[in-house]
Protein backbone atom coordinates (compact mmCIF):
# COMPACT_ATOMS: atom_id res chain seq x y z
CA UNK A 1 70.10 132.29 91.61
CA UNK A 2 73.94 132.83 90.37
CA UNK A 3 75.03 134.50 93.47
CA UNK A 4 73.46 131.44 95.64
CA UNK A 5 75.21 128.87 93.38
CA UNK A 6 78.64 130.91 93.60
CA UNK A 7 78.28 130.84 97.36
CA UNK A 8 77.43 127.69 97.57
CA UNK A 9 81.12 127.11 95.38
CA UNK A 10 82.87 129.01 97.36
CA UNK A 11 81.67 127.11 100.95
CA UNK A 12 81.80 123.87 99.43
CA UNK A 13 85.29 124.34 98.43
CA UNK A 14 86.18 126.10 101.73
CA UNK A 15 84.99 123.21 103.06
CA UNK A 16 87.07 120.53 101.23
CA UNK A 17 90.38 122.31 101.88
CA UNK A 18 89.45 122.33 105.36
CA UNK A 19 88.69 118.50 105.50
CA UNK A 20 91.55 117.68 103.29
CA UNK A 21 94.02 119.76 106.23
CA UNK A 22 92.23 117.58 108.96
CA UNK A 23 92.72 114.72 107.85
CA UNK A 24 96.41 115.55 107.22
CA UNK A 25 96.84 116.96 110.16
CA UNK A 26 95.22 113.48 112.13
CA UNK A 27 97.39 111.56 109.92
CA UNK A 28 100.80 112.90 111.09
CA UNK A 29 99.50 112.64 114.59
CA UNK A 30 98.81 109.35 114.32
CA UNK A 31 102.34 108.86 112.20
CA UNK A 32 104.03 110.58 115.55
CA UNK A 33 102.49 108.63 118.04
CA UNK A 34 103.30 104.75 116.46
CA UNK A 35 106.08 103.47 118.01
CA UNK A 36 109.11 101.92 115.98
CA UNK A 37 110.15 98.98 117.93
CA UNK A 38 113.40 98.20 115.95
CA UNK A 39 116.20 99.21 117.66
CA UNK A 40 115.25 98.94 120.89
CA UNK A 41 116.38 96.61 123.69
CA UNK A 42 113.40 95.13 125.73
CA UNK A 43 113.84 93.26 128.53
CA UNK A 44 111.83 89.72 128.35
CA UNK A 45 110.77 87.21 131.31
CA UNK A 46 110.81 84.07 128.99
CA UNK A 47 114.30 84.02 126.97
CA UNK A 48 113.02 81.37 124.86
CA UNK A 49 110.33 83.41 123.39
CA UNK A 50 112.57 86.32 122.85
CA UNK A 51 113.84 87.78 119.39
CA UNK A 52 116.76 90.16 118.93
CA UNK A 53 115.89 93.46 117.48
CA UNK A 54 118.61 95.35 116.37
């Protein structure tokens, strides 16, 4: 019964490193594909409704 629980351990904590690296990994994806809009210069087709952003 030791050597099942100690398995058990071992997979169980194989298995949160493994999430834990997912879900890092997803993160920075999703941290590359955002897109910063400051900085960029958009055209607009109403000028009234436009706002700088510099």
């Amino acid at each position: 019964m030791d050597i099942l629980a100690r398995r058990l351990t071992i997979i169980t904590l194989l298995m949160a490193v493994f999430a834990i690296m997912l879900a890092a990994a997803v993160e920075t994806d999703y941290r590359r594909s955002t897109h910063n809009g400051a900085g960029k210069l958009v055209a607009c087709s109403t000028p009234s409704m436009c706002r700088a952003a510099l």
